[in-house]
Every structure is written in C-alpha cells, then in structure tokens.
Protein backbone atom coordinates (compact mmCIF):
# COMPACT_ATOMS: atom_id res chain seq x y z
CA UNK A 1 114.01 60.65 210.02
CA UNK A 2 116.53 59.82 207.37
CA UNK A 3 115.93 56.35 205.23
CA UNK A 4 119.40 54.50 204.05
CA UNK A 5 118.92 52.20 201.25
CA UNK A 6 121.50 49.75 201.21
CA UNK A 7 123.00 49.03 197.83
CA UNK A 8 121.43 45.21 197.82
CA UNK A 9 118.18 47.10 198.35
CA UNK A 10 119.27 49.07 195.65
CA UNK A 11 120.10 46.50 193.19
CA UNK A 12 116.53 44.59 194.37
CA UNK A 13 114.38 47.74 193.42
CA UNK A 14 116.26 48.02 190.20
CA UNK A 15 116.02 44.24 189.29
CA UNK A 16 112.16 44.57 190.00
CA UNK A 17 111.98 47.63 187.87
CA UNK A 18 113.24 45.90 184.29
CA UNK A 19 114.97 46.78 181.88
CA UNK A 20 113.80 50.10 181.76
CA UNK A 21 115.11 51.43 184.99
CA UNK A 22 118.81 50.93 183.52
CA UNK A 23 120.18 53.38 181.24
CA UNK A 24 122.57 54.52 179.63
CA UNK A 25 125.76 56.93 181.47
CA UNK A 26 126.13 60.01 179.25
CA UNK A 27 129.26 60.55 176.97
CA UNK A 28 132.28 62.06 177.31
CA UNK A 29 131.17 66.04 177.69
CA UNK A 30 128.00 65.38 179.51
CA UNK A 31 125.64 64.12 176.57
CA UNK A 32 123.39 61.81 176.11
CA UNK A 33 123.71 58.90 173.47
CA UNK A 34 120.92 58.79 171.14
CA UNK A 35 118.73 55.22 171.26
CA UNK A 36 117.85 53.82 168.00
CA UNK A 37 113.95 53.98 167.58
CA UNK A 38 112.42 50.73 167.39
CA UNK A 39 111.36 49.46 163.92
CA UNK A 40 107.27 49.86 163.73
CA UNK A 41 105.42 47.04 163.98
CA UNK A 42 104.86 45.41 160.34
CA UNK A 43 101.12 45.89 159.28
CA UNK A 44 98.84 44.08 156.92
CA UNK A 45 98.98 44.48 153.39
CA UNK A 46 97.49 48.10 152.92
CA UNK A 47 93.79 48.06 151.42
CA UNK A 48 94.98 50.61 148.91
CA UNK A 49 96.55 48.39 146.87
CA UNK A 50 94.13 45.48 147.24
CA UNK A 51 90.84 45.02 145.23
CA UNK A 52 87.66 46.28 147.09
CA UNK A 53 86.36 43.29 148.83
CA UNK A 54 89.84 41.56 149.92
CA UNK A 55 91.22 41.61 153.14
CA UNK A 56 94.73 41.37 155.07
CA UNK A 57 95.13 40.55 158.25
CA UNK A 58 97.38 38.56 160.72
CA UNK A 59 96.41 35.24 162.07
CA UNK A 60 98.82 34.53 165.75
CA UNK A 61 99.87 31.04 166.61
CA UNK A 62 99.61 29.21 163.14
CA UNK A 63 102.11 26.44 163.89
CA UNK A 64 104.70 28.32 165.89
CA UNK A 65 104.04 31.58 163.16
CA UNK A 66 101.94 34.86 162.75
CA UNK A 67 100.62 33.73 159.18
CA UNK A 68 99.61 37.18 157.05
CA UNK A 69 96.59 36.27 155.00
CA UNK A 70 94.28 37.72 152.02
CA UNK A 71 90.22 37.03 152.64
CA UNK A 72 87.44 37.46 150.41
CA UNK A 73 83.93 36.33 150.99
CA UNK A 74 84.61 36.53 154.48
CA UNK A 75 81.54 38.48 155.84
CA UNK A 76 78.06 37.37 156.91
CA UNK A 77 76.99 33.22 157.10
CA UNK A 78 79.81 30.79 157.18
CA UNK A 79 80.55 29.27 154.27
CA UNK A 80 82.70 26.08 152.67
CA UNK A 81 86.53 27.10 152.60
CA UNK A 82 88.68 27.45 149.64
CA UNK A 83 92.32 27.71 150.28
CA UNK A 84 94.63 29.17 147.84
CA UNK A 85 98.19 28.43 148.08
CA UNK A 86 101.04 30.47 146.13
CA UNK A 87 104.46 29.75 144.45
CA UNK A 88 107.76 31.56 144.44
CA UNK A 89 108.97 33.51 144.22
CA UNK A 90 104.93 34.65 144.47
CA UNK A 91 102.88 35.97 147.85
CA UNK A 92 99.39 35.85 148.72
CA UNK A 93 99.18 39.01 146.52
CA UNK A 94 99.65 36.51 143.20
CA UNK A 95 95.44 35.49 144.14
CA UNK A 96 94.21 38.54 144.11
CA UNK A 97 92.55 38.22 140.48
CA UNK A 98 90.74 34.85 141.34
CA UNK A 99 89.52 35.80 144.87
CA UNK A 100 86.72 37.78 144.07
CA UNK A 101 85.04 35.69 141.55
CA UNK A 102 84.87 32.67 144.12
CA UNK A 103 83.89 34.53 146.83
CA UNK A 104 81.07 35.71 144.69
CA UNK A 105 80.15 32.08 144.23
CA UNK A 106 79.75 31.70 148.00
CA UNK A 107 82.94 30.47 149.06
CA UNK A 108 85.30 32.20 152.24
CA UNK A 109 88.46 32.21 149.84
CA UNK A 110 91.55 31.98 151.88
CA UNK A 111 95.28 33.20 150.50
CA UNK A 112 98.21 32.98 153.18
CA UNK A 113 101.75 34.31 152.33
CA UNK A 114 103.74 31.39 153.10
CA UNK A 115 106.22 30.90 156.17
CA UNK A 116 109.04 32.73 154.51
CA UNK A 117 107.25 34.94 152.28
CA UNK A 118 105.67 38.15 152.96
CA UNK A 119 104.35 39.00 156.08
CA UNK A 120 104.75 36.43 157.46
CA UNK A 121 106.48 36.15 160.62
CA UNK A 122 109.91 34.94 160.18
CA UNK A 123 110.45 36.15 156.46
CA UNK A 124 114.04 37.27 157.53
CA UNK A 125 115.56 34.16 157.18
CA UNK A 126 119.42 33.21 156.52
CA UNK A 127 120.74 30.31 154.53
CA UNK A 128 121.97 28.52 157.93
CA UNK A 129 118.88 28.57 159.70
CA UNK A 130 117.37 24.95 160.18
CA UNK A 131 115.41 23.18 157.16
CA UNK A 132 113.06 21.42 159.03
CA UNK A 133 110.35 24.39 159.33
CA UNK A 134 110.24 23.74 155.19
CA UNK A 135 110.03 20.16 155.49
CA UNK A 136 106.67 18.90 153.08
CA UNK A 137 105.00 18.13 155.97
CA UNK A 138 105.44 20.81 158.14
CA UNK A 139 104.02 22.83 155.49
CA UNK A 140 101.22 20.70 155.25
CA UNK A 141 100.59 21.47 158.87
CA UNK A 142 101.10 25.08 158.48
CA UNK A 143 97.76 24.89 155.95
CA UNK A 144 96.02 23.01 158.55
CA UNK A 145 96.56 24.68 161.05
CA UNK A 146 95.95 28.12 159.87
CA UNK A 147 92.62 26.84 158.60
CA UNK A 148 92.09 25.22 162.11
CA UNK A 149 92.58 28.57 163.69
CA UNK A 150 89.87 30.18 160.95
CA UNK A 151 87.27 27.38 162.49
CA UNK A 152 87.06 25.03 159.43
CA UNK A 153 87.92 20.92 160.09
CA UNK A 154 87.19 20.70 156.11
CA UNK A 155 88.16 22.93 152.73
CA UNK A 156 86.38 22.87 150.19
CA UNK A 157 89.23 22.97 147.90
CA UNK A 158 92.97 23.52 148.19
CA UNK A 159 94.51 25.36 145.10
CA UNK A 160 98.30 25.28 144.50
CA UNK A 161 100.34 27.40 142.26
CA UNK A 162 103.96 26.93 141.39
CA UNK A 163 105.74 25.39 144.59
CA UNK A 164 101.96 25.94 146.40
CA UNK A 165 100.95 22.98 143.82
CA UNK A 166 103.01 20.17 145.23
CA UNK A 167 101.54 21.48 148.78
CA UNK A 168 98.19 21.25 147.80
CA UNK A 169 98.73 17.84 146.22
CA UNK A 170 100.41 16.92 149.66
CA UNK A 171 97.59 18.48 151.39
CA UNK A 172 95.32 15.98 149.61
CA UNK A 173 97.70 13.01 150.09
CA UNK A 174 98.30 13.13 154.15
CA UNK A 175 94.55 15.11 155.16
CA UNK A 176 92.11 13.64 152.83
CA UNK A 177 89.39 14.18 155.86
CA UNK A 178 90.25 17.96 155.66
CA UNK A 179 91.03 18.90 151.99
CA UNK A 180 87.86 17.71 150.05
CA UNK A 181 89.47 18.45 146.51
CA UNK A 182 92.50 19.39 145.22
CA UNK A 183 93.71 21.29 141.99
CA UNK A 184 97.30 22.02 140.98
CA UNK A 185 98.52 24.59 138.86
CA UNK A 186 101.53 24.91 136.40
CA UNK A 187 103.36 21.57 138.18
CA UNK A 188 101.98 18.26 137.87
CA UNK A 189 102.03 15.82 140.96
CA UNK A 190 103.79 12.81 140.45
CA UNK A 191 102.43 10.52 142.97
CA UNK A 192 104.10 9.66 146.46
CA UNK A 193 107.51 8.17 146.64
CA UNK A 194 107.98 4.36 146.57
CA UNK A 195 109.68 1.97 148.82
CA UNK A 196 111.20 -1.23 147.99
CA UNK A 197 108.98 -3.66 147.66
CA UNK A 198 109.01 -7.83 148.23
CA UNK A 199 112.72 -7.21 148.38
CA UNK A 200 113.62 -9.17 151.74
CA UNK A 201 114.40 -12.46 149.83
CA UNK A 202 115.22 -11.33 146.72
CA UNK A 203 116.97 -7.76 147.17
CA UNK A 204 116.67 -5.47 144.44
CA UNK A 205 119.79 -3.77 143.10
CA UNK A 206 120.69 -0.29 144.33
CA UNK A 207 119.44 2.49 142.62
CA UNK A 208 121.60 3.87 139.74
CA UNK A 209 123.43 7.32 140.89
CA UNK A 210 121.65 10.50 138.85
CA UNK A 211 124.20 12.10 137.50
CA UNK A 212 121.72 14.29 135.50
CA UNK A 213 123.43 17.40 137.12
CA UNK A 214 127.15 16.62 136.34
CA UNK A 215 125.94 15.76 132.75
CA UNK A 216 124.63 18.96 132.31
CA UNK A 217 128.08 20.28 133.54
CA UNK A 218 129.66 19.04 130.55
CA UNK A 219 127.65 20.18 127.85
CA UNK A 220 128.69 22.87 125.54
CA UNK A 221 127.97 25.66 127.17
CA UNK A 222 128.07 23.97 130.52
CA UNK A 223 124.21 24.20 132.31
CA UNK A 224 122.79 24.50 135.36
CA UNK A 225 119.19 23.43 136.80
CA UNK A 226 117.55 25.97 138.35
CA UNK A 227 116.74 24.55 141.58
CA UNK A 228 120.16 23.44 142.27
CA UNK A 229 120.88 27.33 141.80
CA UNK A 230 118.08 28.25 144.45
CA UNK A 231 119.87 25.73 146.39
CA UNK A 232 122.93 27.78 146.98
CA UNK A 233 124.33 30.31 149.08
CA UNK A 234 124.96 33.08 146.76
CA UNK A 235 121.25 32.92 145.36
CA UNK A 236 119.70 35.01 147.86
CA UNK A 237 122.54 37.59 147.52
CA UNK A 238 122.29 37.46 144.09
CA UNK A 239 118.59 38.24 143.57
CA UNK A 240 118.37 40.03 146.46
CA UNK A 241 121.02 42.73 145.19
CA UNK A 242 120.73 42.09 141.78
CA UNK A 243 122.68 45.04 139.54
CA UNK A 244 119.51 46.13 138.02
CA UNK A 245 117.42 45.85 141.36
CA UNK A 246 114.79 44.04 142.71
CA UNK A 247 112.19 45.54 140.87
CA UNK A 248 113.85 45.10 137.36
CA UNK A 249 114.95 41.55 138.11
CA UNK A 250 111.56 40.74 138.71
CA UNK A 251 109.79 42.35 135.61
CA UNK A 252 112.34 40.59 133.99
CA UNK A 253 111.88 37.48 135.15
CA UNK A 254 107.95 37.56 135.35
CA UNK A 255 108.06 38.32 131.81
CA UNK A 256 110.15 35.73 130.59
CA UNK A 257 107.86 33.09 132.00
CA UNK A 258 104.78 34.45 130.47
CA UNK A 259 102.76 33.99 126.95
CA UNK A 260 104.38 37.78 126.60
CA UNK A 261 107.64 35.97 125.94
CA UNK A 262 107.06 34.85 122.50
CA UNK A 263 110.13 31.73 122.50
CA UNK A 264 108.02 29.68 125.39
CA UNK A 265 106.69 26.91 122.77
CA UNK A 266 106.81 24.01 125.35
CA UNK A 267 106.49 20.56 124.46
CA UNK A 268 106.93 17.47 125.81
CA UNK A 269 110.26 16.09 126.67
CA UNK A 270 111.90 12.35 125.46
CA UNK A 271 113.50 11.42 128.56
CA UNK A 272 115.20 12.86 132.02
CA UNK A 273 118.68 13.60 130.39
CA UNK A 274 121.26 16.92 130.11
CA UNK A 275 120.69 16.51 126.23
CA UNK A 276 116.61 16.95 126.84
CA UNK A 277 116.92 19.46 129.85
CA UNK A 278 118.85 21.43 127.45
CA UNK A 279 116.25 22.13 125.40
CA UNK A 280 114.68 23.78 128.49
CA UNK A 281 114.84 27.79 128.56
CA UNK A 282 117.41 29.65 130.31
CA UNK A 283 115.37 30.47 133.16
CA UNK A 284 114.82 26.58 133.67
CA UNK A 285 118.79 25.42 132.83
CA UNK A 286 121.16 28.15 133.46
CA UNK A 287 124.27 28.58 131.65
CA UNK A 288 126.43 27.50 134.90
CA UNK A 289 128.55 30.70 135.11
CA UNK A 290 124.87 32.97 135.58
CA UNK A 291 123.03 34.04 138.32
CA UNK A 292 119.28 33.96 137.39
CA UNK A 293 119.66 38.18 137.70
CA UNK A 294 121.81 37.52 134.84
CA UNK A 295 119.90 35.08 133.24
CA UNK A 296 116.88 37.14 132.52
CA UNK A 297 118.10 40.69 131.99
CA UNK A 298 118.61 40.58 128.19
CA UNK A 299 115.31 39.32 128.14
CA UNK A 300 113.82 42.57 129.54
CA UNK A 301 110.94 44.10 128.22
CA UNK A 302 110.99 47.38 127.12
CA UNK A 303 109.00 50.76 128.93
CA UNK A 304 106.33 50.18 126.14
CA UNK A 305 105.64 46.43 126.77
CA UNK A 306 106.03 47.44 130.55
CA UNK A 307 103.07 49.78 129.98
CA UNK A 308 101.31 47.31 127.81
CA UNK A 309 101.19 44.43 130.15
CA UNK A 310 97.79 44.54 131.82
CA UNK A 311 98.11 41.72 133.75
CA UNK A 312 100.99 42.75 135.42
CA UNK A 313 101.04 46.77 135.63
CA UNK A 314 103.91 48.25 137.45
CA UNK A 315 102.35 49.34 140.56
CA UNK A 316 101.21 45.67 141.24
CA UNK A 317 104.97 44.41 140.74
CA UNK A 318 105.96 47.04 143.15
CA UNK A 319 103.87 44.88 146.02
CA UNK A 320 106.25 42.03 145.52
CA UNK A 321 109.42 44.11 144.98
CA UNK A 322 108.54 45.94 148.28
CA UNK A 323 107.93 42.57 150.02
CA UNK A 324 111.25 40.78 148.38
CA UNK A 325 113.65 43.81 148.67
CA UNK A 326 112.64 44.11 152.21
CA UNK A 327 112.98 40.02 153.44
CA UNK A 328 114.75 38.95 150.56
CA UNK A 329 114.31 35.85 148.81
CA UNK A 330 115.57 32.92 151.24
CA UNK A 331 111.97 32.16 152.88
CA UNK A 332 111.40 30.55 149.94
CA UNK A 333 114.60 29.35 148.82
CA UNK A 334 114.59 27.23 151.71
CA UNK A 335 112.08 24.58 150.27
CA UNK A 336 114.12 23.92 147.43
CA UNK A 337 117.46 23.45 149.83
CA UNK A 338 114.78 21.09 151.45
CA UNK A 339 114.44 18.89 148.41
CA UNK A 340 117.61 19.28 146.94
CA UNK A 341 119.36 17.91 150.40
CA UNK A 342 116.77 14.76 150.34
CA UNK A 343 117.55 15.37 153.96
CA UNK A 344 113.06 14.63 154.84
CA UNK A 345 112.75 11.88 151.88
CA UNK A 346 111.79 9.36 154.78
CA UNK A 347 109.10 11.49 156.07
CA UNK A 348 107.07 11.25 152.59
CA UNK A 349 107.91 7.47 152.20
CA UNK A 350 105.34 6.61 154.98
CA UNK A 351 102.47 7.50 152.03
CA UNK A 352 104.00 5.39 149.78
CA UNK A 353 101.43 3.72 147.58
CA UNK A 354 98.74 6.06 148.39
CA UNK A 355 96.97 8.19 145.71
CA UNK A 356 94.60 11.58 146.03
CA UNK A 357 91.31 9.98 145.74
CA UNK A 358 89.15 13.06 146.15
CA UNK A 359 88.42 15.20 143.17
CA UNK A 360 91.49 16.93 141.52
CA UNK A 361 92.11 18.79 138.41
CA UNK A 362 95.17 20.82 137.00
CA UNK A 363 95.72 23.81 135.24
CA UNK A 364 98.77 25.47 133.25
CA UNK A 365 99.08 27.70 130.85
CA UNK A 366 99.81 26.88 127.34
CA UNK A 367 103.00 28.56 127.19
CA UNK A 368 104.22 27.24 130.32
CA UNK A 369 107.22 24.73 130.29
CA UNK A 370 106.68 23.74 133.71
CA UNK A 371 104.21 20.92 133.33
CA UNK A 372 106.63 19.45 130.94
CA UNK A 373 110.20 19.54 132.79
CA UNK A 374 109.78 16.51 134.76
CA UNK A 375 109.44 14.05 131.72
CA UNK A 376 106.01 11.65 132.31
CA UNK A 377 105.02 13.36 135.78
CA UNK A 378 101.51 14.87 133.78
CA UNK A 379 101.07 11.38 132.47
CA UNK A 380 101.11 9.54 136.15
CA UNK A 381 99.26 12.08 137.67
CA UNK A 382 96.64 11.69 135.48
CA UNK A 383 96.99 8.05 135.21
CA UNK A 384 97.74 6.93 138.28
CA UNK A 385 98.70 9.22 141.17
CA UNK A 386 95.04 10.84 141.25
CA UNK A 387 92.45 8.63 140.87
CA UNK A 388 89.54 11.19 140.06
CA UNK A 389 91.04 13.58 138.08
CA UNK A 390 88.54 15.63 136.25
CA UNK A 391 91.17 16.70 133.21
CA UNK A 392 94.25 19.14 132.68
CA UNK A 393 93.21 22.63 130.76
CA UNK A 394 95.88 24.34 129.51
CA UNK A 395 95.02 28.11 129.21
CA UNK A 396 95.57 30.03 125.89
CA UNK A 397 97.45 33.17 126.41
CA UNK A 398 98.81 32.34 129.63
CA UNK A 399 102.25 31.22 130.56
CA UNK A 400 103.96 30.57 133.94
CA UNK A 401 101.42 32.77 135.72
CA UNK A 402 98.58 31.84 134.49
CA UNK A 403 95.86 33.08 137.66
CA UNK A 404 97.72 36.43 137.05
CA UNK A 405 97.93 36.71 132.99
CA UNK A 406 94.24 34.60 132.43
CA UNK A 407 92.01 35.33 135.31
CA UNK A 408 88.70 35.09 134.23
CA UNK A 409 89.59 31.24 132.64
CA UNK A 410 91.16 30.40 135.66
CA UNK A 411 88.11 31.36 137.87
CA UNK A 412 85.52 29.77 135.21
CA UNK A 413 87.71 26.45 135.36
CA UNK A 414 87.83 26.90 139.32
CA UNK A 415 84.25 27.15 139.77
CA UNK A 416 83.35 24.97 137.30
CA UNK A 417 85.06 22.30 139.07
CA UNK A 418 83.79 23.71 142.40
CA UNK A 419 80.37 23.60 141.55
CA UNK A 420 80.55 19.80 139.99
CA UNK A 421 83.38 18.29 142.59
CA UNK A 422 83.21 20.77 145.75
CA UNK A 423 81.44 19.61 149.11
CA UNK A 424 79.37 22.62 149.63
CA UNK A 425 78.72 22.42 153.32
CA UNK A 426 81.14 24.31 155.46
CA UNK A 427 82.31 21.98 158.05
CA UNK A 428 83.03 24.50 161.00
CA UNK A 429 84.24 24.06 165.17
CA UNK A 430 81.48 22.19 167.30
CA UNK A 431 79.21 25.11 168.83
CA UNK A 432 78.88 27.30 165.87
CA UNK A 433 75.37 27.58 164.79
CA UNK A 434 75.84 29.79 161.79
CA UNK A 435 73.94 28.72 158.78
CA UNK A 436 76.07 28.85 155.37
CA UNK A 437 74.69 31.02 152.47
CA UNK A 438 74.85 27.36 150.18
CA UNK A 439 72.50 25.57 152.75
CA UNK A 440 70.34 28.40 153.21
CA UNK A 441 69.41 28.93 149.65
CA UNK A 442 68.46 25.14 149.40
C-alpha cells in the first residue's frame, strides 16, 4: 500500500523534529559545508593552579548569573561564613593567599569572581550593554544572593578589596541582619550620600559644579583621573590589545602599584584639587594623551625582578592574563561607567544618614596611595561613617595588593578581628541540623 505524505505533513514532522532535522544543502560540486564546532563549555578554575584545599566551582541562578566561586573550609560541619570580595582589575584568584589560613580557623571562606570578571557568566560584555546590572545595589544583591544559594541568612564577615571594598562597606550599610562585620581594604568608605536637609523653608543654594576634571585638563602636562579613563570607550580596547600584551600590561601595572615600586611614598593630601591630584602617580592621574598600557610600560620590571617577585610569580599572573585576554576588561569597567554617569545616585540616597554599626576595620598597605586619593574619606570613616571601627593597619611591605604581597599580616589582622568581632555561629536555612565545628568545640 503506498503512504503519500503531503508537504504540510511534511513541514509538521519537520517543525516537531527541531532544529536539528534542517540542514544544510551541499555546495556547488556536491560538498558538504563544514559546521563550526561549538565552543566547550567553560569549566572551573583548574585545581592545578589552585592551592591544595581551595575549590572552584559554579553556583546557577545567583541573581539572573552562574557566579564562579573559590571555597576553602568547605567540608565537614557547617560553619560561620566569610565572604571575600575582590577588586579590579582582580578575580577570585587575588584570595587565594588568605583562604587557607581562615578556613583553618573554622570559617567556610567564600571568594566569587564578580559579574563581569572571570567565570562568571556574562564576562563578555560590550561598552553599550545596560549599566544597571553594576548598579551598587545590584551588586549588593549579587553577594546576597549567592550566599543565599550557599544556605547562609548571616556572614560572618564580608571582606572587600579594591572596588570589592566599597561593596562590602555597602553590604554592611543596606544588610546589616546578614553581614555581621565588615572590613575594607586599600579604599576607605566615606559614609552614605546626603540629602538636603531642613531645606523646604529655607532652600539651600545649589551645589557648586566640580570642575576638578577640567582643572586637571589645564595643567602643565594636561592630566587625566583614572576612572574617568576606565570610563571610556577606548579603555577596554586599549588594555585589552595593549602593544606589549595582556600579560606584560599587567606585570606592569601590578608592579607599579606595589611596595616593589620604590616612588609609592603616599601621604596625605591638602584638599580635592588638580594641583593636589597631581601629586598623585601616573597610574592614578594620567597624562591625558596615555592609555594606562602606556602609562605603565616604562615602569616595567625587568626578567630579574620578574623572577624575584614571590608574591606574584609569573605563572600566577598568567591566571589573570588568561582570564582578561579571553573576556577582556569591560566586566569591570562597567562599575566605574556606573559611578562616573551618577546615573543610580538616587538609589544610595535612600541610606542617607545611616552608618555601619557592626564591627569594621580597614586595611592598606603602607605604600598604597589609595587610602589617601579621596582627601578626608579615612578620617570620616573612622570618625563618623562606622561607628565601631576597631582601627586602620597599614601593612609594611605591601602596596596596592596588599592580601597578595603581605599574606600572612593580612590573615593575622583578619582573624584577629574575627576572633574578637566575628559572630561565630553559622546562621544556616531552617531544616539543617548540622552542628558547626565552633559550637561543637564549646
């Protein structure tokens, strides 16, 4: 008996098959085009070049994004949370020196590459895409939630480095129920935003334009701040494909910011103007005709200081010049188009007034101009934006990087002020009847 299929039959059968029943007509001369394979799955940070006793993995649905994320002390009881946020342009990776000595305290130590960075899913980012996933609070909810999805409705402690600092001091401001503690790293936490105050019947005069950036125009040579620069388009193209490379412009620029760079002698600044900014290092106020490639390759070290400097030995750049010459560096440009623009001010407004109450502390290194580039922020943090602020420790032989170039100070400051300031019970999802390590040894 012969069967006709009629061609909407046809077309049905097809439809229900997917996408994989079409393909493609051969060439001219009867052969078949090639497909282009499909790019492998990205994987976790390979163990190889982690420390024995860290962990990468992938955590789904973290606010709309696969987070990757290092672990130590992440076997056996539960125990109290410590979250360790990085800076740029940093990854999880920069933690890895720290990790193990608070894990070894009894803490589950927590380091997520940032949405952006890394592994992270949606790393490949262009300079059009929308701001809003960078916004200060949305990044606020991005540490929540991935610590939601671990099981923990409290930290311990949120640690910030860099850009991760003003996180962590957010972090503190918005979720005091969640984030028990708080210490910043390298840049001091002003204190929220103000509004106008007792203004409706005697308005206060507008603010005066800051014109900080056009000043610094006109000096002689003309300047540049750096995160204007990370504001533009061309930055991303411009470290990115830097002439010497990825790798290179990093060693570069990780050296300049270190104690290995012997003209870092920072001190504290008069005053917020072009004259005082221009006392700043290059890296900090560009000459305004240089990219920041530019910018730091006369200050390259040479192969012997390259194979001199322990705390940063070339196979351990190579993870972040793998991860940055593969996504490039707009991830993390984006949060400094975010405050740049001033386009979210509003959103922080709604804390104004309130201060971190919990615990806090800060760290920098001693050679490390960036607690001192936003004249008298130290001072109110200290004085008034944290009201139980343990002290600020600045770290001898460290510079920018300090949890990379001074580990073992770091970690001693970091548990000290664990063990004094740190809630100790884990506070974990309703249901769980693990007991933590801390309680059971009590």
């Amino acid at each position: 008996m012969q069967h006709l299929i009629t061609r909407r039959r046809l077309l049905q059968a097809l439809a229900a098959c997917g996408p994989a029943a079409i393909v493609a007509r051969p060439a001219a001369g009867g052969a078949w085009p090639l497909q282009p394979a499909a790019a492998p799955a990205l994987q976790p940070l390979d163990a190889a070049v982690l420390p024995r006793g860290i962990r990468a993995r992938f955590v789904d649905r973290v606010n709309g994004v696969r987070m990757h994320v290092l672990e130590a002390g992440f076997d056996g009881a539960r125990r109290p949370a410590v979250l360790l946020v990085h800076g740029f342009p940093e990854l999880a990776y920069s933690w890895r020196k720290v990790m193990l000595p608070l894990a070894a305290a009894g803490y589950h130590v927590v380091a997520p590459d940032l949405r952006g960075y890394g592994r992270t899913a949606g790393a490949d980012v262009k300079y059009d895409d929308d701001l809003s996933p960078w916004r200060t609070l949305n990044e606020v909810t991005d540490m929540v939630a991935l610590m939601s999805a671990l099981g923990y409705r409290q930290v311990a402690a949120v640690v910030g480095h860099d850009f991760g600092s003003p996180v962590a001091a957010w972090c503190a401001v918005v979720r005091p129920d969640v984030f028990r503690s708080v210490v910043m790293m390298s840049a001091p936490f002003g204190g929220t935003p103000a509004l106008p105050f007792d203004t409706a019947d005697k308005p206060a005069p507008p603010p005066a334009a800051d014109t900080i950036y056009d000043d610094l125009a006109k000096l002689t040579p003309p300047r540049k701040h750096y995160q204007r620069y990370y504001s533009t388009r061309q930055a991303n193209d411009d470290m990115r494909n830097a002439p010497q490379g990825v790798h290179a412009f990093l060693r570069a620029y990780y050296h300049m910011k270190s104690a290995d760079w012997k003209a870092n002698q920072p001190h504290a600044l008069k005053a917020r103007t072009a004259a005082e900014w221009a006392t700043l290092p290059r890296y900090y106020v560009m000459d305004l005709d240089k990219s920041m490639p530019a910018t730091v390759a006369p200050e390259m070290p040479s192969a012997a200081q390259i194979a001199a400097c322990a705390w940063l030995p070339d196979a351990e750049l190579r993870v972040y010049s793998t991860e940055y010459g593969r996504n490039g560096f707009q991830g993390g440009l984006q949060s400094y188009r975010v405050g740049s623009s001033g386009r979210f001010n509003a959103d922080l407004q709604l804390f104004s007034g309130r201060t971190i109450d919990q615990p806090s502390m800060f760290i920098a290194g001693r050679s490390d101009w960036g607690a001192y580039q936003t004249p008298g922020a130290i001072e109110r943090m200290q004085k008034s934006a944290c009201t139980r602020m343990s002290g600020a420790h600045f770290v001898d032989g460290a510079g920018h990087w300090v949890q990379q170039e001074q580990p073992e100070r770091v970690s001693a400051l970091l548990l000290e002020f664990l063990q004094r300031s740190a809630p100790r019970e884990p506070s974990i999802v309703p249901g769980d009847t693990r007991v933590s390590e801390a309680s059971a040894s009590r």
